[in-house]
N, C-alpha and C. Protein backbone atom coordinates (compact mmCIF):
# COMPACT_ATOMS: atom_id res chain seq x y z
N UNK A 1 80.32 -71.24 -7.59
CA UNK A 1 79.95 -71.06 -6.21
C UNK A 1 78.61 -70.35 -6.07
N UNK A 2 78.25 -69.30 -6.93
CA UNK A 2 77.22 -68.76 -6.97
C UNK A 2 75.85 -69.31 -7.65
N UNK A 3 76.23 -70.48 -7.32
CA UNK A 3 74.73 -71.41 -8.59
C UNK A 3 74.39 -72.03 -6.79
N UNK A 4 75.04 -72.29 -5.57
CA UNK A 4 74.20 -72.61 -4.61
C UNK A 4 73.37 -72.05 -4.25
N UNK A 5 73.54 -70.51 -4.26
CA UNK A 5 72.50 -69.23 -3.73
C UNK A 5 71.63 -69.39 -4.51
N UNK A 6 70.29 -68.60 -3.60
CA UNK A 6 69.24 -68.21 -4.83
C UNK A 6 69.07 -67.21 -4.98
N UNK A 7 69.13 -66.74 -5.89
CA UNK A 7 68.84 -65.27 -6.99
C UNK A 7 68.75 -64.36 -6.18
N UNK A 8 67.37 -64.54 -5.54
CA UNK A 8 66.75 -63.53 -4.10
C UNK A 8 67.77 -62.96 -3.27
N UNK A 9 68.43 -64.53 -2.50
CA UNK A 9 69.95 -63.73 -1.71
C UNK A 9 70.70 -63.33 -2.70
N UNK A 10 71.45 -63.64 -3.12
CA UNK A 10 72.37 -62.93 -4.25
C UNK A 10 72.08 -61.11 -4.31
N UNK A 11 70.58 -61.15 -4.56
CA UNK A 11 70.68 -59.53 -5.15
C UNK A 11 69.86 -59.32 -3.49
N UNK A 12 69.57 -59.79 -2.63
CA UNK A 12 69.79 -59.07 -1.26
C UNK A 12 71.17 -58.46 -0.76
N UNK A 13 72.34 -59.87 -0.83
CA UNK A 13 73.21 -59.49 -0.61
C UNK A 13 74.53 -58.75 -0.97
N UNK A 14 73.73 -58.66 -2.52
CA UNK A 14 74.58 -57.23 -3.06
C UNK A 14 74.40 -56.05 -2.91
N UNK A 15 72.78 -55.94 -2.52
CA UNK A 15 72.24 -54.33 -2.15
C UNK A 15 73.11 -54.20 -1.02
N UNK A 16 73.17 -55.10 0.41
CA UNK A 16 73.78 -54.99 1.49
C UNK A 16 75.62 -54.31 1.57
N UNK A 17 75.81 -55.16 0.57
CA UNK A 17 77.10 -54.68 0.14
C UNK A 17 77.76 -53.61 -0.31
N UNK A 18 76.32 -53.15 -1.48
CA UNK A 18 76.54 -51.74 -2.04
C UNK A 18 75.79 -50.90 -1.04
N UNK A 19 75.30 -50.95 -0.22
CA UNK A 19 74.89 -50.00 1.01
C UNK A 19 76.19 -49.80 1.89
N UNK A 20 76.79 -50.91 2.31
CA UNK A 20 78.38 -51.05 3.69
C UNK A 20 79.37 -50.27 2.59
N UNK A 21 79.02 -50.45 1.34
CA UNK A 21 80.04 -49.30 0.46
C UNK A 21 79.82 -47.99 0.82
N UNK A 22 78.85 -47.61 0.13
CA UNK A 22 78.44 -46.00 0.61
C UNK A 22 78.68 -45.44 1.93
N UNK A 23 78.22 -46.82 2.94
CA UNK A 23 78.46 -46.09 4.25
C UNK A 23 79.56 -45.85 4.44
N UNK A 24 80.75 -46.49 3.96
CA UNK A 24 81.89 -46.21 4.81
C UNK A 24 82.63 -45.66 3.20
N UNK A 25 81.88 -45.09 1.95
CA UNK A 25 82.69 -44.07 1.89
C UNK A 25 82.35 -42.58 2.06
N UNK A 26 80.85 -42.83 3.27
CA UNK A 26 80.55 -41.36 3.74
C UNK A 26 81.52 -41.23 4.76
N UNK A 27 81.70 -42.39 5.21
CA UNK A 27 82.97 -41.76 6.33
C UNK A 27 83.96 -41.63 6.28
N UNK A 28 84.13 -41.87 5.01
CA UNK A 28 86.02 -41.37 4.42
C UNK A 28 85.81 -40.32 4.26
N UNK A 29 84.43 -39.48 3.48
CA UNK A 29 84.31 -38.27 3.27
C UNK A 29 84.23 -37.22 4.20
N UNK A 30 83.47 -37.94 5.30
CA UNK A 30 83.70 -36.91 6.30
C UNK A 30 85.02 -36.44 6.87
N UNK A 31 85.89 -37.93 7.37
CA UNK A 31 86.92 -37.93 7.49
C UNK A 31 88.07 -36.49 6.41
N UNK A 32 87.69 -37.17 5.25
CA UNK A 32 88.52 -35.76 4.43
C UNK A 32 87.95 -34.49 4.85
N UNK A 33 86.99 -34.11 4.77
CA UNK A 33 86.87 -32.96 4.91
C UNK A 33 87.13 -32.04 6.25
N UNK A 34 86.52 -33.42 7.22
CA UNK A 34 87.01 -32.67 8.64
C UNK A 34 86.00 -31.33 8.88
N UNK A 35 84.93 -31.43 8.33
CA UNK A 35 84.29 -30.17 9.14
C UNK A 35 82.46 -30.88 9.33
N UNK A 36 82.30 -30.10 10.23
CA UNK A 36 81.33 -30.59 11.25
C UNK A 36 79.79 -30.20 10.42
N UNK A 37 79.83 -29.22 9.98
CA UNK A 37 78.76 -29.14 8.89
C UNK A 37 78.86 -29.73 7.38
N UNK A 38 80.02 -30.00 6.62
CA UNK A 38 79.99 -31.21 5.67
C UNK A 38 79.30 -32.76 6.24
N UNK A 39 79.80 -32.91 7.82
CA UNK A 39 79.55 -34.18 8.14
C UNK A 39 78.29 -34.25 8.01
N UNK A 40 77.56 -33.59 8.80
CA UNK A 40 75.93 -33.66 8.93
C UNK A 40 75.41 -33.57 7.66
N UNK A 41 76.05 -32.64 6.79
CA UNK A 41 75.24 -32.94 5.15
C UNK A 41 75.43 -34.54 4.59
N UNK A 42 76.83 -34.79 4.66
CA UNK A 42 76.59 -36.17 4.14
C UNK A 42 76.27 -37.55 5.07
N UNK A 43 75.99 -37.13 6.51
CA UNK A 43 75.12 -38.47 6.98
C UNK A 43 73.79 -37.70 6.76
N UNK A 44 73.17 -36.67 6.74
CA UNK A 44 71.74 -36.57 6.34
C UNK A 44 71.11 -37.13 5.15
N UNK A 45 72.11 -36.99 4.09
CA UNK A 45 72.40 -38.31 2.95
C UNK A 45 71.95 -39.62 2.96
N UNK A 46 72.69 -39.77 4.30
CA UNK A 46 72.83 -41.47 4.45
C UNK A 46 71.42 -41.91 4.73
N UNK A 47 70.66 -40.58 5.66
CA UNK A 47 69.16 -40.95 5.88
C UNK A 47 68.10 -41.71 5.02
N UNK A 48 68.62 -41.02 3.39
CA UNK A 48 67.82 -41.63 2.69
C UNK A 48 68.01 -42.96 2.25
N UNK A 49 69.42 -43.01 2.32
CA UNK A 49 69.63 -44.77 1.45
C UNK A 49 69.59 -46.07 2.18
N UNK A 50 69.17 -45.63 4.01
CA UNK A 50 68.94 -46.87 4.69
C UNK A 50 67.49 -47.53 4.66
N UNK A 51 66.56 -46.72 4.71
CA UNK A 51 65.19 -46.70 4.31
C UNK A 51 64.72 -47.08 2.94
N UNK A 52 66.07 -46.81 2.17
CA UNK A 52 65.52 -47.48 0.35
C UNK A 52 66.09 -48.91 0.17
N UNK A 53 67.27 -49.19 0.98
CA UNK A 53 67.99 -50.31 0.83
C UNK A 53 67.32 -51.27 1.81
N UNK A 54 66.38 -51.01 3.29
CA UNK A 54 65.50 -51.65 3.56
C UNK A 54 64.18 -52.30 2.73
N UNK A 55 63.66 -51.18 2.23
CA UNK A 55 62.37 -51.91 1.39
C UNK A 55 62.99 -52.26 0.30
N UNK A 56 64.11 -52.23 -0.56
CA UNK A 56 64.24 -52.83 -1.77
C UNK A 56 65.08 -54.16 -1.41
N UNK A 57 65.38 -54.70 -0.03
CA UNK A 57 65.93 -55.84 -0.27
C UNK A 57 64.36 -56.48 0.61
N UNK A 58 63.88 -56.40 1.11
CA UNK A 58 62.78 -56.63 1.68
C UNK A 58 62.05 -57.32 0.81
N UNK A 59 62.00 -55.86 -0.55
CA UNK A 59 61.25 -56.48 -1.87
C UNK A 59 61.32 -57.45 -2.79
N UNK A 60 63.11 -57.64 -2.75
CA UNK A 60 63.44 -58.65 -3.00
C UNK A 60 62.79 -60.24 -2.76
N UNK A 61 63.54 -60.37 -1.12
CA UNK A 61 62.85 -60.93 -0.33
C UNK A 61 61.62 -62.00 -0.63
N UNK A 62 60.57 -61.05 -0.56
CA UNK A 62 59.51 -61.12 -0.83
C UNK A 62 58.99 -62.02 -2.17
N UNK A 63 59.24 -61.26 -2.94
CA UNK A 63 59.58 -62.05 -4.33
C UNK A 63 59.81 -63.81 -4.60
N UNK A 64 60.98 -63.32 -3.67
CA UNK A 64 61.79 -64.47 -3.97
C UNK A 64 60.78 -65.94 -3.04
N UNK A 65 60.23 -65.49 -1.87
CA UNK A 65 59.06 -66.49 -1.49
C UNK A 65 57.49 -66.14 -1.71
N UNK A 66 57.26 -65.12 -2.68
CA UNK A 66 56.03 -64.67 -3.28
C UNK A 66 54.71 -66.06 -3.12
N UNK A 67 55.72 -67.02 -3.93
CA UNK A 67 54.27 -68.64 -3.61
C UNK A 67 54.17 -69.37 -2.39
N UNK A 68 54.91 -68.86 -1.56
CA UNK A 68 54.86 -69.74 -0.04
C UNK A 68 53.99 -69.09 0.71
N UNK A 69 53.91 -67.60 0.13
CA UNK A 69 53.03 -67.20 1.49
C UNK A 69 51.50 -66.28 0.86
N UNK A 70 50.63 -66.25 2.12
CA UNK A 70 49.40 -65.93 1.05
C UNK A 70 48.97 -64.64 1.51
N UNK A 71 48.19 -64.22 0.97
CA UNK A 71 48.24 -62.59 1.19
C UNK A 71 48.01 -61.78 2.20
N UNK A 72 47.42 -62.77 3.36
CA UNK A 72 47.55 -61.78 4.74
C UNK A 72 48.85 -61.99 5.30
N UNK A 73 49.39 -62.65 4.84
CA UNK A 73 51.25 -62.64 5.46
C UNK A 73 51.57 -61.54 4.46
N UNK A 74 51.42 -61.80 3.39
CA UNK A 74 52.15 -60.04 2.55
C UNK A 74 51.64 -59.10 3.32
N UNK A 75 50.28 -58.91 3.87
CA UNK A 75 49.85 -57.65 4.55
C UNK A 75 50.33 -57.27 5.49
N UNK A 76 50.61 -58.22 6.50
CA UNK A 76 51.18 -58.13 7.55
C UNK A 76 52.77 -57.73 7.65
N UNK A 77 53.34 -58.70 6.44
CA UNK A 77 54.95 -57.99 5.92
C UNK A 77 54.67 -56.36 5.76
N UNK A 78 54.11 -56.06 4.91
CA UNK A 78 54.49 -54.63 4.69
C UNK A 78 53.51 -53.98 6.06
N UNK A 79 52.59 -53.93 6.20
CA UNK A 79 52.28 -53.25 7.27
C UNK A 79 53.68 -53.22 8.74
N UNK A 80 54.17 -54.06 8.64
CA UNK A 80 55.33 -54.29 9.21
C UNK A 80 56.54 -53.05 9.09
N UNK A 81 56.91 -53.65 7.81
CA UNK A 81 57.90 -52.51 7.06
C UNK A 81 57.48 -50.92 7.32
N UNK A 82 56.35 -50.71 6.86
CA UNK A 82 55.48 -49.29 6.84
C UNK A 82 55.86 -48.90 8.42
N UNK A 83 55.43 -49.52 9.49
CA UNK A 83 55.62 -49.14 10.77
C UNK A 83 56.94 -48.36 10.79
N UNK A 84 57.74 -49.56 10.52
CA UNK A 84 59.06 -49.26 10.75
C UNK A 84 60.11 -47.95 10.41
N UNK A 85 59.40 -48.13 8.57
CA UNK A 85 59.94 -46.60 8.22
C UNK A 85 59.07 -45.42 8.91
N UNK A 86 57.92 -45.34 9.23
CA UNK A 86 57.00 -44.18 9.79
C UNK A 86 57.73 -44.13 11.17
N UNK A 87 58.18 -45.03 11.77
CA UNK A 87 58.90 -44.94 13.41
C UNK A 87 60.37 -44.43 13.02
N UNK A 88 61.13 -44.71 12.20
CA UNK A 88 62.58 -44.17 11.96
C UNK A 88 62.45 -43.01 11.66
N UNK A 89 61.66 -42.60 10.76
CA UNK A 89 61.38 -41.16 9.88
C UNK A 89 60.46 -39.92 10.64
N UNK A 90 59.47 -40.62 11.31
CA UNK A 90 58.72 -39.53 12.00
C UNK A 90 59.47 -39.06 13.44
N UNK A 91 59.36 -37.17 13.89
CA UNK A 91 60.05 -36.76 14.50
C UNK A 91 59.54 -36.43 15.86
C-alpha cells in the first residue's frame, strides 16, 4: 500500500503523526498531573515542536518537488515560512 505514496508524503505524514502523538500525550500529562503550573510548563514545550515540525515537513516538501520549481519560488517559499514563524514567535 505504501509503494503508491511518494517518499516526500510518507515522511510528511509521519512527522504529522509523530507531532498529534506528542500533542495529545502533553495532554494526558497535564491531565495527570492536574496542576496549573505543570500545564503551562508542558504546553510551553509544545511551543517548540510546532514551529520544528512546520519547517521540517515543509522541508521535506520541498525536496520532494526541488526540480519543478525554480529558485524564486524557493525564495518566496521560505520567505513565506520565515514570516510565519517571526509572526507566531514574536511578542
Amino acid at each position: 500500500m505504501f509503494l503508491l505514496f511518494h517518499k516526500a508524503v510518507i515522511g510528511m505524514a509521519l512527522l504529522r503523526v509523530l507531532s498529534g502523538f506528542i500533542e495529545i500525550s502533553a495532554a494526558l500529562l497535564m491531565l495527570r498531573y492536574n496542576s496549573v503550573e505543570k500545564a503551562l510548563i508542558i504546553n510551553s514545550s509544545l511551543a517548540f515542536i510546532g514551529p520544528l515540525v512546520l519547517l521540517l515537513t515543509t522541508t521535506i516538501g520541498l525536496f520532494g518537488i526541488a526540480d519543478q520549481l525554480s529558485f524564486k519560488k524557493f525564495f518566496w517559499i521560505f520567505l513565506g515560512v520565515a514570516c510565519i514563524i517571526y509572526g507566531v514567535k514574536s511578542s
